[in-house]
C-alpha atoms as a PDB file:
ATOM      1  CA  UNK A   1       0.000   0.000   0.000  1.00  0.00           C
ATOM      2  CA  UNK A   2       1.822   3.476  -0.701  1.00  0.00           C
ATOM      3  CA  UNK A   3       1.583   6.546   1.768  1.00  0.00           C
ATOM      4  CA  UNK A   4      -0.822   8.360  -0.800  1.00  0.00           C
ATOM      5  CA  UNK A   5      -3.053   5.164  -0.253  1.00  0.00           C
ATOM      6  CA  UNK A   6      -2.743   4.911   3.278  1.00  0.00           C
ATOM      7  CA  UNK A   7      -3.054   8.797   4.012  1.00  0.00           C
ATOM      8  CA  UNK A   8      -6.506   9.099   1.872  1.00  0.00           C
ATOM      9  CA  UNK A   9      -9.399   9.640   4.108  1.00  0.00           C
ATOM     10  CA  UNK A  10     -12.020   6.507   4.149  1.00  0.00           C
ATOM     11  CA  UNK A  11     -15.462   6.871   2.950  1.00  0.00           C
ATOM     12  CA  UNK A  12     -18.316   5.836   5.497  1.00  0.00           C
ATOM     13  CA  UNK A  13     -18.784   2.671   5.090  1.00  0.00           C
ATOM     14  CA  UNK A  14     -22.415   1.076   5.413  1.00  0.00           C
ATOM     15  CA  UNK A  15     -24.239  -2.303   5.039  1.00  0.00           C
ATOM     16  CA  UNK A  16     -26.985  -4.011   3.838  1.00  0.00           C
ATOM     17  CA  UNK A  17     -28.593  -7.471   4.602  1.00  0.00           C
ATOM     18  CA  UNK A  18     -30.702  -8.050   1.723  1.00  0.00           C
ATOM     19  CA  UNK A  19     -31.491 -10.423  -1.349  1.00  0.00           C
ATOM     20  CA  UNK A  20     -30.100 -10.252  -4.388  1.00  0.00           C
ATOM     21  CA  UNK A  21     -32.062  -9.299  -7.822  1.00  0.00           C
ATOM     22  CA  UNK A  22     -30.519 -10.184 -10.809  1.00  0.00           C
ATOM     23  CA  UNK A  23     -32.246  -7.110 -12.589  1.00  0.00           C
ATOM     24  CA  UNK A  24     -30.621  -4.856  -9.935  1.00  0.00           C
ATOM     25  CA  UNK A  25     -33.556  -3.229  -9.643  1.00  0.00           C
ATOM     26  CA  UNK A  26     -34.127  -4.112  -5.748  1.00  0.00           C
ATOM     27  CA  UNK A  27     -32.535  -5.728  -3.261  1.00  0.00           C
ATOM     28  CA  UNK A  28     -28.923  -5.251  -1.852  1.00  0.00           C
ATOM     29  CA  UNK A  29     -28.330  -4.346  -5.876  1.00  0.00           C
ATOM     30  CA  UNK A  30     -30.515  -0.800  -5.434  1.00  0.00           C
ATOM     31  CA  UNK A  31     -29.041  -0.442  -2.349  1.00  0.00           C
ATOM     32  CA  UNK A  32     -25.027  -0.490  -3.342  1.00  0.00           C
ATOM     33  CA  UNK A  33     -26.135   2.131  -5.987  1.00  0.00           C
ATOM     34  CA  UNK A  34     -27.522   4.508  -3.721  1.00  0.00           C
ATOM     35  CA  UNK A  35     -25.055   3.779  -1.326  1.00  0.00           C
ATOM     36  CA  UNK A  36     -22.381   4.780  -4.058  1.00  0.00           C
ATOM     37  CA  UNK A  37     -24.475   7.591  -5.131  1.00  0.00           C
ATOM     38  CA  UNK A  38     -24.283   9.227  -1.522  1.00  0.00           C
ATOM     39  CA  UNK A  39     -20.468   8.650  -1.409  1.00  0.00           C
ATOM     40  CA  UNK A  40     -20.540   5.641   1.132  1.00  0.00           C
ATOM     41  CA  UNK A  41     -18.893   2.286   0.576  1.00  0.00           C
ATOM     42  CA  UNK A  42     -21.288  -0.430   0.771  1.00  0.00           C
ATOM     43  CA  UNK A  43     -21.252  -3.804   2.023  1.00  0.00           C
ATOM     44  CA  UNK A  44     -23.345  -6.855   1.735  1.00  0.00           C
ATOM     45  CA  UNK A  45     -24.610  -9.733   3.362  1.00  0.00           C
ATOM     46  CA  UNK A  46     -26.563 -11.637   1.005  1.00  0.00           C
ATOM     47  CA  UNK A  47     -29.605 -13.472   2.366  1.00  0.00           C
ATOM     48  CA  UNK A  48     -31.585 -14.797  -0.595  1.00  0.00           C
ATOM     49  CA  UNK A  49     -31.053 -14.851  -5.123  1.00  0.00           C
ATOM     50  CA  UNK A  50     -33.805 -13.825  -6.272  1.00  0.00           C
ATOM     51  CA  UNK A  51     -34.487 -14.584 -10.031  1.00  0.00           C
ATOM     52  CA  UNK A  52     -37.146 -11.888 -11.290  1.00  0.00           C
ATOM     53  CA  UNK A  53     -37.745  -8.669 -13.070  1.00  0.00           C
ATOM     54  CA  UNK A  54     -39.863  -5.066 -12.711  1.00  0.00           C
ATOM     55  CA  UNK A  55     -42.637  -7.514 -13.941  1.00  0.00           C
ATOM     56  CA  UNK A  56     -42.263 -11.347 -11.980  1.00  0.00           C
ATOM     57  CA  UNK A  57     -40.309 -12.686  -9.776  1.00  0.00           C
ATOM     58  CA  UNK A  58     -39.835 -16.321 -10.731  1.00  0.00           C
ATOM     59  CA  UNK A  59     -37.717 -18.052  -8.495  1.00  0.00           C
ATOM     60  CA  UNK A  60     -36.619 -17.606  -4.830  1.00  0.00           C
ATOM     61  CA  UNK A  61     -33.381 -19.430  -3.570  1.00  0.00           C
ATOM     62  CA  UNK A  62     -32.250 -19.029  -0.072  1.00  0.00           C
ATOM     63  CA  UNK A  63     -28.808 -18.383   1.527  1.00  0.00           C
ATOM     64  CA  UNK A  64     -27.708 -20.903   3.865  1.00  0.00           C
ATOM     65  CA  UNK A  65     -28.461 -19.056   7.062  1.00  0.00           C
ATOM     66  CA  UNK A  66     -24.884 -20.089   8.363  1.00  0.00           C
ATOM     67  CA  UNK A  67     -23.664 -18.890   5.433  1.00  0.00           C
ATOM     68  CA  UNK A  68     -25.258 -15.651   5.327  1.00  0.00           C
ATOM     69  CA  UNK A  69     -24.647 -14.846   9.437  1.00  0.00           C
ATOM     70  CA  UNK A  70     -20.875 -15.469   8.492  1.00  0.00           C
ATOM     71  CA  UNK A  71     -20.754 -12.349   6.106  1.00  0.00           C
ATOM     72  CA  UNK A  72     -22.225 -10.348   8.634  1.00  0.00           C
ATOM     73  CA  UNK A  73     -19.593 -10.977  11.442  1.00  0.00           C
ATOM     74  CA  UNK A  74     -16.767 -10.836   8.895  1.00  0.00           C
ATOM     75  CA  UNK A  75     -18.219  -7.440   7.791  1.00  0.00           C
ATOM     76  CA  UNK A  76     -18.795  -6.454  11.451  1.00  0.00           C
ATOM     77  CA  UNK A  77     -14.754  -7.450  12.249  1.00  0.00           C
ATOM     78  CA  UNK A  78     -13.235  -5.932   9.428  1.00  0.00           C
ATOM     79  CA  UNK A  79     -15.340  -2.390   9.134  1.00  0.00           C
ATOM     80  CA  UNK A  80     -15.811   0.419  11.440  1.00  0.00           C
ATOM     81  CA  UNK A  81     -19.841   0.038  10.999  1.00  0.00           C
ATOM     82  CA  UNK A  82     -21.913   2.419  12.748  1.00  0.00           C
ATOM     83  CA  UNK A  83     -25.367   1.763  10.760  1.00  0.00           C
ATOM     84  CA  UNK A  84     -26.254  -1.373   9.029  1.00  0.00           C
ATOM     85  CA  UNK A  85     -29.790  -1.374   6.717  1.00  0.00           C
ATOM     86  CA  UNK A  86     -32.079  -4.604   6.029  1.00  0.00           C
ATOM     87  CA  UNK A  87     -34.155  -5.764   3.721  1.00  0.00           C
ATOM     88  CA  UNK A  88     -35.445  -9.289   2.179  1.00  0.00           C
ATOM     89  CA  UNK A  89     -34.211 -11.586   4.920  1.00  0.00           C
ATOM     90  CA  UNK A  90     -37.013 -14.507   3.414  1.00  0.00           C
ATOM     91  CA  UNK A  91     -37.196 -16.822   6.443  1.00  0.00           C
ATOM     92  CA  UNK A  92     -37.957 -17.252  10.410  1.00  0.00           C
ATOM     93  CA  UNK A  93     -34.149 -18.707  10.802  1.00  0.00           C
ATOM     94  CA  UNK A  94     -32.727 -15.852   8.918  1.00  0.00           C
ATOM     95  CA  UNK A  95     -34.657 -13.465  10.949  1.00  0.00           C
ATOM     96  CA  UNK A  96     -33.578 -14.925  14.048  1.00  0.00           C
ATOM     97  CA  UNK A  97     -30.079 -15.088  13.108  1.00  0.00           C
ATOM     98  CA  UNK A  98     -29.611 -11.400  12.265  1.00  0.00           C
ATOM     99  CA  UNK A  99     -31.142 -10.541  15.466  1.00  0.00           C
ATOM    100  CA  UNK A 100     -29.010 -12.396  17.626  1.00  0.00           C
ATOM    101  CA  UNK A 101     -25.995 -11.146  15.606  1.00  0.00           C
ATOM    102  CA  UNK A 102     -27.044  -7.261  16.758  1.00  0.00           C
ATOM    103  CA  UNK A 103     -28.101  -7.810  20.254  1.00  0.00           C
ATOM    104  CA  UNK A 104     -24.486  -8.119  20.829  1.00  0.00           C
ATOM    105  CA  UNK A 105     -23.989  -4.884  18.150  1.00  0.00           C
ATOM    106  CA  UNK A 106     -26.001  -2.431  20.442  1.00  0.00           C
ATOM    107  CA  UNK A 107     -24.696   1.016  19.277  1.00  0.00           C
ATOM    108  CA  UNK A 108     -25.145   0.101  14.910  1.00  0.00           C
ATOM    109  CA  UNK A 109     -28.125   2.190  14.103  1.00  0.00           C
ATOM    110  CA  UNK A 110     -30.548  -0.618  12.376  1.00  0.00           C
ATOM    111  CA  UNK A 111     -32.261   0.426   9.551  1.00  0.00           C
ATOM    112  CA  UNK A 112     -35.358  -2.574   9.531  1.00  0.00           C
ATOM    113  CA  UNK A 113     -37.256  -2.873   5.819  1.00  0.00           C
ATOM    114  CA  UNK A 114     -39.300  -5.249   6.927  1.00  0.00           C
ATOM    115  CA  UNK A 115     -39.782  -6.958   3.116  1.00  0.00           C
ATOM    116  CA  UNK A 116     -42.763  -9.367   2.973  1.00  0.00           C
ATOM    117  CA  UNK A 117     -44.393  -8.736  -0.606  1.00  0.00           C
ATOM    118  CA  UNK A 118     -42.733  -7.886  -3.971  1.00  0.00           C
ATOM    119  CA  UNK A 119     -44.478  -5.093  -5.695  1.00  0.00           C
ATOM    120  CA  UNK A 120     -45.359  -7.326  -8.401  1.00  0.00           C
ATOM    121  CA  UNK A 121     -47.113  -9.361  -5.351  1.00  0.00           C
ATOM    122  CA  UNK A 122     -45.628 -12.043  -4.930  1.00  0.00           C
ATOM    123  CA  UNK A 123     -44.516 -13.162  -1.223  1.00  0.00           C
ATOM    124  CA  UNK A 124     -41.260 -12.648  -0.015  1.00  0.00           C
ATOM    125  CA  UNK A 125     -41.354 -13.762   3.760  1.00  0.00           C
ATOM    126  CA  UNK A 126     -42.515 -17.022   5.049  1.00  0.00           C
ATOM    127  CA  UNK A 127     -45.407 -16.630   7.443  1.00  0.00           C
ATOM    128  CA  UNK A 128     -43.719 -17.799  10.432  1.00  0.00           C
ATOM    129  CA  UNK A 129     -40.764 -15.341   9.878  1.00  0.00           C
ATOM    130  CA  UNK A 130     -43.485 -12.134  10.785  1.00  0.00           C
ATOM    131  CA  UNK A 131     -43.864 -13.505  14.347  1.00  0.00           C
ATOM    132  CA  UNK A 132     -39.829 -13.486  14.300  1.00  0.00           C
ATOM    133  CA  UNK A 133     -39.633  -9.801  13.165  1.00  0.00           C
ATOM    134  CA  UNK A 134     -41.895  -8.618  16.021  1.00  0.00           C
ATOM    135  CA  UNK A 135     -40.286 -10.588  18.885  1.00  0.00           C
ATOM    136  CA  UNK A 136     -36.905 -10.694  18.238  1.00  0.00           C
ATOM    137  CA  UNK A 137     -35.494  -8.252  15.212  1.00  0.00           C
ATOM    138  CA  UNK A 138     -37.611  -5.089  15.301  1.00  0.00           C
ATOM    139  CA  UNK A 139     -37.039  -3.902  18.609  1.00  0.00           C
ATOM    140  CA  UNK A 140     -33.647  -3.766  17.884  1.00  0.00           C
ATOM    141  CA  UNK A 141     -34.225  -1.108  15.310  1.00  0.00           C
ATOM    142  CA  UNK A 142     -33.960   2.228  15.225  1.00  0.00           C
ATOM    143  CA  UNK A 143     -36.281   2.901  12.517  1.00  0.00           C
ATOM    144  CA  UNK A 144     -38.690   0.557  10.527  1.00  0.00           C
ATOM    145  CA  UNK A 145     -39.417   1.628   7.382  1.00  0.00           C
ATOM    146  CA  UNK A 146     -42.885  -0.599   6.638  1.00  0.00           C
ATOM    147  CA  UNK A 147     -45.438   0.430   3.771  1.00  0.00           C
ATOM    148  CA  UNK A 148     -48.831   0.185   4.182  1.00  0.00           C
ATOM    149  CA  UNK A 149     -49.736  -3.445   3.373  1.00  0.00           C
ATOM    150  CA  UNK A 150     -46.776  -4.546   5.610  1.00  0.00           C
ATOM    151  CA  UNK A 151     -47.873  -2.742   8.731  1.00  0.00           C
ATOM    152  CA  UNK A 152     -51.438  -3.541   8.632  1.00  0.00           C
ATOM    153  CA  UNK A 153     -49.399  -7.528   8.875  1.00  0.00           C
ATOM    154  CA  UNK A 154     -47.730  -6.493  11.737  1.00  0.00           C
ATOM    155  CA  UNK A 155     -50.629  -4.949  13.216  1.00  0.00           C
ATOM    156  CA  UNK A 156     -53.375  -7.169  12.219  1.00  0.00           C
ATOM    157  CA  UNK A 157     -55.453  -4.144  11.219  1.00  0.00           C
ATOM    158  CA  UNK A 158     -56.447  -2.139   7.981  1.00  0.00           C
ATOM    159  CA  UNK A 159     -54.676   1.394   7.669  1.00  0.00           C
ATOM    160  CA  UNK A 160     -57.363   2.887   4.656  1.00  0.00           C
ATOM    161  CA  UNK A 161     -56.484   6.702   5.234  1.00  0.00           C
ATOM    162  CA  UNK A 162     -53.965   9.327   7.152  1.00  0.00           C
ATOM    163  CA  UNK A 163     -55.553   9.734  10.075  1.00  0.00           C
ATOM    164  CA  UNK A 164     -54.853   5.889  10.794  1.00  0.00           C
ATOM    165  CA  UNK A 165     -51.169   6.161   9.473  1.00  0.00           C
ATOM    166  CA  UNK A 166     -50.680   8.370  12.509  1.00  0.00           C
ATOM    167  CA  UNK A 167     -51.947   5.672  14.825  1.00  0.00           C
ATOM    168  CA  UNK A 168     -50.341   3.196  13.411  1.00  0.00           C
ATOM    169  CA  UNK A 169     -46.814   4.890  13.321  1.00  0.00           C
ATOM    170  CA  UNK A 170     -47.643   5.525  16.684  1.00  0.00           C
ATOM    171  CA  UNK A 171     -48.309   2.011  17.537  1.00  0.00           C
ATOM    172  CA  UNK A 172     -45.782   0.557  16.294  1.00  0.00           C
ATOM    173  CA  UNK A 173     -43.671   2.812  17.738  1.00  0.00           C
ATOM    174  CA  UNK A 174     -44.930   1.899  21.134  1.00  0.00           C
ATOM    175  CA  UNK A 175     -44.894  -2.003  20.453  1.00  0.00           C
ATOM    176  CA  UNK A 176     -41.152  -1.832  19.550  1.00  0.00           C
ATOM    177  CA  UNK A 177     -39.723   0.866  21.112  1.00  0.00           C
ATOM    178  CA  UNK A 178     -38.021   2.580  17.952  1.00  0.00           C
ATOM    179  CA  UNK A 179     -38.670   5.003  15.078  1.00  0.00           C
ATOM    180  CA  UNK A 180     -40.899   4.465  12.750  1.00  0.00           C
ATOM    181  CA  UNK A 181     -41.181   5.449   8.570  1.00  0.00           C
ATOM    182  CA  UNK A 182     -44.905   4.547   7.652  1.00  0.00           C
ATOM    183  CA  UNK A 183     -45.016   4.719   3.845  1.00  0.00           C
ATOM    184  CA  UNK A 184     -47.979   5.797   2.902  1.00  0.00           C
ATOM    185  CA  UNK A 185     -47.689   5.166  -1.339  1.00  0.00           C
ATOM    186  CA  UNK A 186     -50.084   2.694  -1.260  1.00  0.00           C
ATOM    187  CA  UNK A 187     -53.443   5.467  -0.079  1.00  0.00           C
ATOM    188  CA  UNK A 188     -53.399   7.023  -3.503  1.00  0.00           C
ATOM    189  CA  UNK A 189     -54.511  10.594  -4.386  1.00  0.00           C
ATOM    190  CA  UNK A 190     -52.382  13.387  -5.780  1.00  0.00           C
ATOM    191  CA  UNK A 191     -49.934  13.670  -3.051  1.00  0.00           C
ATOM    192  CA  UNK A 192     -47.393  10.662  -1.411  1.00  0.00           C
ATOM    193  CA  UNK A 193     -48.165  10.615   2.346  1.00  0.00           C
ATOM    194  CA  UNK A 194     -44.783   8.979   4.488  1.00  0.00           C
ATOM    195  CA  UNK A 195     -44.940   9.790   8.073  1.00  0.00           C
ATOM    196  CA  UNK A 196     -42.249   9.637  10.317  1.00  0.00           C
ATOM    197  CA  UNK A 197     -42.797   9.065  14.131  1.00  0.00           C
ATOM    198  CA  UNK A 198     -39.649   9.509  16.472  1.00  0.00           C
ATOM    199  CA  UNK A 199     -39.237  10.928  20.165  1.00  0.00           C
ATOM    200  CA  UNK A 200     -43.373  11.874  20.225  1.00  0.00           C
ATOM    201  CA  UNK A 201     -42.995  13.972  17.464  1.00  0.00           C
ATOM    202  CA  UNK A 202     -44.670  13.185  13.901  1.00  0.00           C
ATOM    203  CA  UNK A 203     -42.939  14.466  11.235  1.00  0.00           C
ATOM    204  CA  UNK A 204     -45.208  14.648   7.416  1.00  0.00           C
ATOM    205  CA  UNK A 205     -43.331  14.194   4.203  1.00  0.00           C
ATOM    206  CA  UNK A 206     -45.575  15.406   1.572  1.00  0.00           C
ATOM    207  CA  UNK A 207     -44.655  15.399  -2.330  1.00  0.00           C
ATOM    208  CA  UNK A 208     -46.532  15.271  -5.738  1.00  0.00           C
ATOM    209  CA  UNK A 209     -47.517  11.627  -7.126  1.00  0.00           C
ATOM    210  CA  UNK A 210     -45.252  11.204  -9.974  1.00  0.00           C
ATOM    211  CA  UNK A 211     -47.061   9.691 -12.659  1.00  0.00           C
ATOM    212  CA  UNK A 212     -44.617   7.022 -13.788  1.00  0.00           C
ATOM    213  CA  UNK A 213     -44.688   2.993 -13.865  1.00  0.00           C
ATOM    214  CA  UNK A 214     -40.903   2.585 -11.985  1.00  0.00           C
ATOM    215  CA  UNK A 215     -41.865   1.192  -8.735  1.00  0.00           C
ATOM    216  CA  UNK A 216     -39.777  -1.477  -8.531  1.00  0.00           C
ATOM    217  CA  UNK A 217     -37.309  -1.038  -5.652  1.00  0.00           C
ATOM    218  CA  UNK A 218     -38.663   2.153  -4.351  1.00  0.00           C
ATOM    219  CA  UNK A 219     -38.947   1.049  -0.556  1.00  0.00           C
ATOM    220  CA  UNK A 220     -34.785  -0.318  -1.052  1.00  0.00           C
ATOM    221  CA  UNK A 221     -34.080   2.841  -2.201  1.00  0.00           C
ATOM    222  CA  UNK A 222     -35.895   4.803   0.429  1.00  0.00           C
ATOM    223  CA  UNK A 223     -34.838   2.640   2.947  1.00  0.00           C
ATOM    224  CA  UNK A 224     -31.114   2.657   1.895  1.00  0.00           C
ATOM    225  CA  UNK A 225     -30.988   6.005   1.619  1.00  0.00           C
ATOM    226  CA  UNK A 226     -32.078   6.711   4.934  1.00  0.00           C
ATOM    227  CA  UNK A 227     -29.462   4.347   5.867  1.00  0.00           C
ATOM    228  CA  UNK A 228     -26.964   6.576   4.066  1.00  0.00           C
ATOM    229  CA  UNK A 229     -28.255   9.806   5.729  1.00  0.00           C
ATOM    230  CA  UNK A 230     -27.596   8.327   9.325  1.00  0.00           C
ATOM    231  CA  UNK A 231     -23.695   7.013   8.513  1.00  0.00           C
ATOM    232  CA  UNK A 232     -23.284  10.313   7.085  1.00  0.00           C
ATOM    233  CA  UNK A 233     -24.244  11.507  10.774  1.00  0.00           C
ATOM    234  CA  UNK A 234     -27.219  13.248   9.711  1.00  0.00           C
ATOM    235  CA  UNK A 235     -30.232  13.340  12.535  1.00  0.00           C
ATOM    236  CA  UNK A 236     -33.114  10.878  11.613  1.00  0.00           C
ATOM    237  CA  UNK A 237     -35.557  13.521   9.808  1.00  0.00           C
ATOM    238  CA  UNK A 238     -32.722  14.939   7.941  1.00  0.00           C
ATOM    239  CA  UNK A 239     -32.158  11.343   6.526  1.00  0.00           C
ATOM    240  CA  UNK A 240     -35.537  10.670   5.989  1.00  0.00           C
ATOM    241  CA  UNK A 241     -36.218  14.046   3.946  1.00  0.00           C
ATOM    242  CA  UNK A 242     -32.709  13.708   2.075  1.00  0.00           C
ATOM    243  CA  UNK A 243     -34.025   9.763   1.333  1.00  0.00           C
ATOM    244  CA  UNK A 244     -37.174  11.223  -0.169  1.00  0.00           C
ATOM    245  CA  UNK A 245     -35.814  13.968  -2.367  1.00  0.00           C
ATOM    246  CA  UNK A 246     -33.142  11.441  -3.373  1.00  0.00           C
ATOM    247  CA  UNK A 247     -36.318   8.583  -4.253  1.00  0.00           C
ATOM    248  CA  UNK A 248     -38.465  11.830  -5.807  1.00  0.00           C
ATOM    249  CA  UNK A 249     -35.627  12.596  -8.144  1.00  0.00           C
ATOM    250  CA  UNK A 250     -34.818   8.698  -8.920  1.00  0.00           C
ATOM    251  CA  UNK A 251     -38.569   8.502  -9.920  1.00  0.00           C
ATOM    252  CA  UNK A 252     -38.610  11.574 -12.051  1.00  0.00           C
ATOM    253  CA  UNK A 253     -35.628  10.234 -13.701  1.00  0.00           C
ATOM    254  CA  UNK A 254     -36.109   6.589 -14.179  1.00  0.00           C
ATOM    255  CA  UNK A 255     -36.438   4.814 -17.652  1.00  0.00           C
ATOM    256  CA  UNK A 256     -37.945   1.596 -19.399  1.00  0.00           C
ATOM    257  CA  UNK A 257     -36.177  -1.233 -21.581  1.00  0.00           C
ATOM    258  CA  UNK A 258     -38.019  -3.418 -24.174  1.00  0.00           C
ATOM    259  CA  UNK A 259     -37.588  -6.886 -23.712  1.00  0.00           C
ATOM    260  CA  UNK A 260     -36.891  -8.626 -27.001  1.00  0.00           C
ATOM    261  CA  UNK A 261     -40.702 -10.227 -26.391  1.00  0.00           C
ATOM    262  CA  UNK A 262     -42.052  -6.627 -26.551  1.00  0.00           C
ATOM    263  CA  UNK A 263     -42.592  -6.328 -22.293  1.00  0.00           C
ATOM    264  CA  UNK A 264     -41.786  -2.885 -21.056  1.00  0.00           C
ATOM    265  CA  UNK A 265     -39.395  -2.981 -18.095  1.00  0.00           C
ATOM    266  CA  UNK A 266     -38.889   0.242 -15.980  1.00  0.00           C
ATOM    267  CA  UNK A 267     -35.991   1.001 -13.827  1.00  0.00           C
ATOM    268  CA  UNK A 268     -35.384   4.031 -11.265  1.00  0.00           C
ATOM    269  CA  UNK A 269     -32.622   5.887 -11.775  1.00  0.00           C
ATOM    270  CA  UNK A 270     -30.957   4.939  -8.763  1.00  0.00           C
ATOM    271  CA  UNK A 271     -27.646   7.253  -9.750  1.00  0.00           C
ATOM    272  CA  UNK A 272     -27.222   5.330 -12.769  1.00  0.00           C
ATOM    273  CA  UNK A 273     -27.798   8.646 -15.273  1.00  0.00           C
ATOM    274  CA  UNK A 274     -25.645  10.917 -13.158  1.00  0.00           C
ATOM    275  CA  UNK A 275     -26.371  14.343 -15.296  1.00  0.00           C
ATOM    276  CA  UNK A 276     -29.839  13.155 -14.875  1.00  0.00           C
ATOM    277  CA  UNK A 277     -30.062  13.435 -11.546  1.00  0.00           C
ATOM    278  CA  UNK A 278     -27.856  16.541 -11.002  1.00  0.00           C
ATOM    279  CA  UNK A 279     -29.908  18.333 -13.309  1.00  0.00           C
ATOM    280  CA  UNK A 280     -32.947  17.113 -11.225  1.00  0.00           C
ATOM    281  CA  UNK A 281     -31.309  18.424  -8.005  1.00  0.00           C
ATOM    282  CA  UNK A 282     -33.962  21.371  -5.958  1.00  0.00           C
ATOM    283  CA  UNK A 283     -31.971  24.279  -4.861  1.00  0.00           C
ATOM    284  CA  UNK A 284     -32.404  25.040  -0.988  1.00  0.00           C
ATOM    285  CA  UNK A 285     -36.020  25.896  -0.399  1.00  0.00           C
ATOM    286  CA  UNK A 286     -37.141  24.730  -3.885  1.00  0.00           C
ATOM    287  CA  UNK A 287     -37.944  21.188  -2.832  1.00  0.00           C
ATOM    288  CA  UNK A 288     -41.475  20.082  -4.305  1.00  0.00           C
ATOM    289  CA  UNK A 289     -41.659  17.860  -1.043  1.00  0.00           C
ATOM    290  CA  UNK A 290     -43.224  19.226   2.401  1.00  0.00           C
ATOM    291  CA  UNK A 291     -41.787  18.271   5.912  1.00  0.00           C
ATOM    292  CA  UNK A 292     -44.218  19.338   8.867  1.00  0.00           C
ATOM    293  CA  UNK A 293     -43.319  18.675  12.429  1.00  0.00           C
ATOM    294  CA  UNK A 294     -45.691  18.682  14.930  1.00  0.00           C
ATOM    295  CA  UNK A 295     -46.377  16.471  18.483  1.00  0.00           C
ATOM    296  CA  UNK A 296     -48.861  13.848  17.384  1.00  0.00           C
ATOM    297  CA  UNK A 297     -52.859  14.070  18.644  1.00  0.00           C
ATOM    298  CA  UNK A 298     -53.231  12.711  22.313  1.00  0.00           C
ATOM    299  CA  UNK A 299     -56.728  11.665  21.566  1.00  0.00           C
ATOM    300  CA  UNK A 300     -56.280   9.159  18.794  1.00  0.00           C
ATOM    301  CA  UNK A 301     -57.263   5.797  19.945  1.00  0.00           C
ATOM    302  CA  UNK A 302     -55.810   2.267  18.943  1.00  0.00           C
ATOM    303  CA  UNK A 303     -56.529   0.834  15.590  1.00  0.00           C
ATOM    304  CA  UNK A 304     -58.792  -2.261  16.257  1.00  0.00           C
ATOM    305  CA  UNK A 305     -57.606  -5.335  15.192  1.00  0.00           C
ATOM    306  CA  UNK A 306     -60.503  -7.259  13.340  1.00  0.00           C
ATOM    307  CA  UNK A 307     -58.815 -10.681  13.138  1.00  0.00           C
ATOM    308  CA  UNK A 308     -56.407 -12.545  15.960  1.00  0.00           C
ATOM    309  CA  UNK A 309     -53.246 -11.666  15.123  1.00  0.00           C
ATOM    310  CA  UNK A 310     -51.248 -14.739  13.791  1.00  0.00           C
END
């Protein structure tokens, strides 16, 4: 190694636990870019291949759990890690595994995407994993980042409009004792809806619905860029609103390939079209997106649960 080598300051490095998509679309794939776009180097610990596309996901092969909890304490040994981000971890064992890995990590900021579904639909968590998540990995966290679809699993309750966001981020918040980034894409309307609960305060992220088919990979993205916000010692609402300017410009950005069938596949820009996204960039105070901070209502009640949770 010369002295030039050895004298260069270190990027931040960061890492996900995630599955790998072969049309590097999601997964730990979307997560490297926007870990290179921020300027961090990113690590992996791979959990799951995952053979699919934008448009199906066709086959799901598993890490050897062993195998997979061995690149996370080599990772762990080798790099100064302060925040680690994950995503598709596919089974109960895996689950388990990474969780008993960080209890004895207690000062890595945990960045939980709790992946069950594929935004094609298809399933990407065996049912017996969710009861794993809630007792042993997510109150670890510091922030979960669930949509809608996967917190009304974890609470055993529908979440159809904002005001039951709020009391949902709120208890989930309670149940597991961290932050928590309720994605609210899934309500529709003209506007995106995330809300952010942390330290009794509710923070609203607010942007325009961008009318474009590239939703593949969105929640990696967010996710990992929140991830890259916090190990570049930003506060948690700093990451989250740099995450969603970052995911607003990917979107406005992204592209399509034609498959030599005739199928339309579209991508984010996840950094990939550099000039693209520089020239997408809002200038201080010209951000589209809203952030509103405010202590949440006392009143709201519970939601009810209208089945036993599993």
């Amino acid at each position: 190694m010369t002295d030039q080598a050895k004298n260069r300051p270190a990027p931040p490095a960061v890492m996900t636990i995630a599955g790998s998509d072969c049309s590097a679309g999601a997964g730990l794939q979307a997560d490297l870019k926007t870990f290179q776009h921020f300027g961090l180097h990113g690590l992996t610990a791979v959990t799951c291949i995952v053979s699919e596309t934008a448009n199906i996901v066709r086959r799901v092969d598993a890490v050897d759990p062993a195998m997979m909890e061995d690149q996370i304490r080599l990772m762990l040994a080798a790099f100064p890690l302060t925040v680690v981000k994950t995503g598709m971890l596919g089974s109960a064992e895996h689950v388990r595994r990474v969780a008993a890995v960080f209890r004895e990590h207690p000062h890595i900021a945990l960045v939980v995407d709790p992946v069950m579904i594929a935004s094609t639909g298809a399933s990407l968590l065996e049912a017996d994993a969710i009861a794993v998540y809630r007792n042993e990995l997510l109150p670890l966290a510091t922030v979960i980042t669930p949509n809608l679809p996967e917190a009304e699993t974890l609470l055993g309750a529908e979440i159809p409009d904002a005001t039951a966001m709020e009391r949902a981020a709120r208890q989930l918040s309670a149940e597991y004792g961290c932050a928590v980034l309720l994605k609210g894409g899934h309500l529709g309307g003209a506007e995106c809806l995330d809300l952010l609960f942390e330290k009794e305060s509710l923070h609203r992220f607010t942007s325009p619905r961008q009318n474009v088919m590239a939703s593949h990979g969105t929640g990696c993205t967010l996710a990992a860029a929140v991830a890259s916000g916090l190990a570049l010692g930003k506060t948690l609402p700093e990451s989250v609103r740099l995450a969603k300017t970052y995911l607003d410009e990917s979107l406005a950005s992204s592209y399509s390939f034609q498959s030599p069938d005739g199928q339309h596949l579209h991508a984010l820009n996840q950094g990939t079209l550099k000039s693209q996204i520089s020239n997408l960039k809002f200038k201080e105070g010209e951000e589209k997106m809203r952030h509103d901070v405010f202590p949440p209502t006392p009143a709201l009640l519970p939601l009810r649960c209208p089945t036993p949770l599993p």
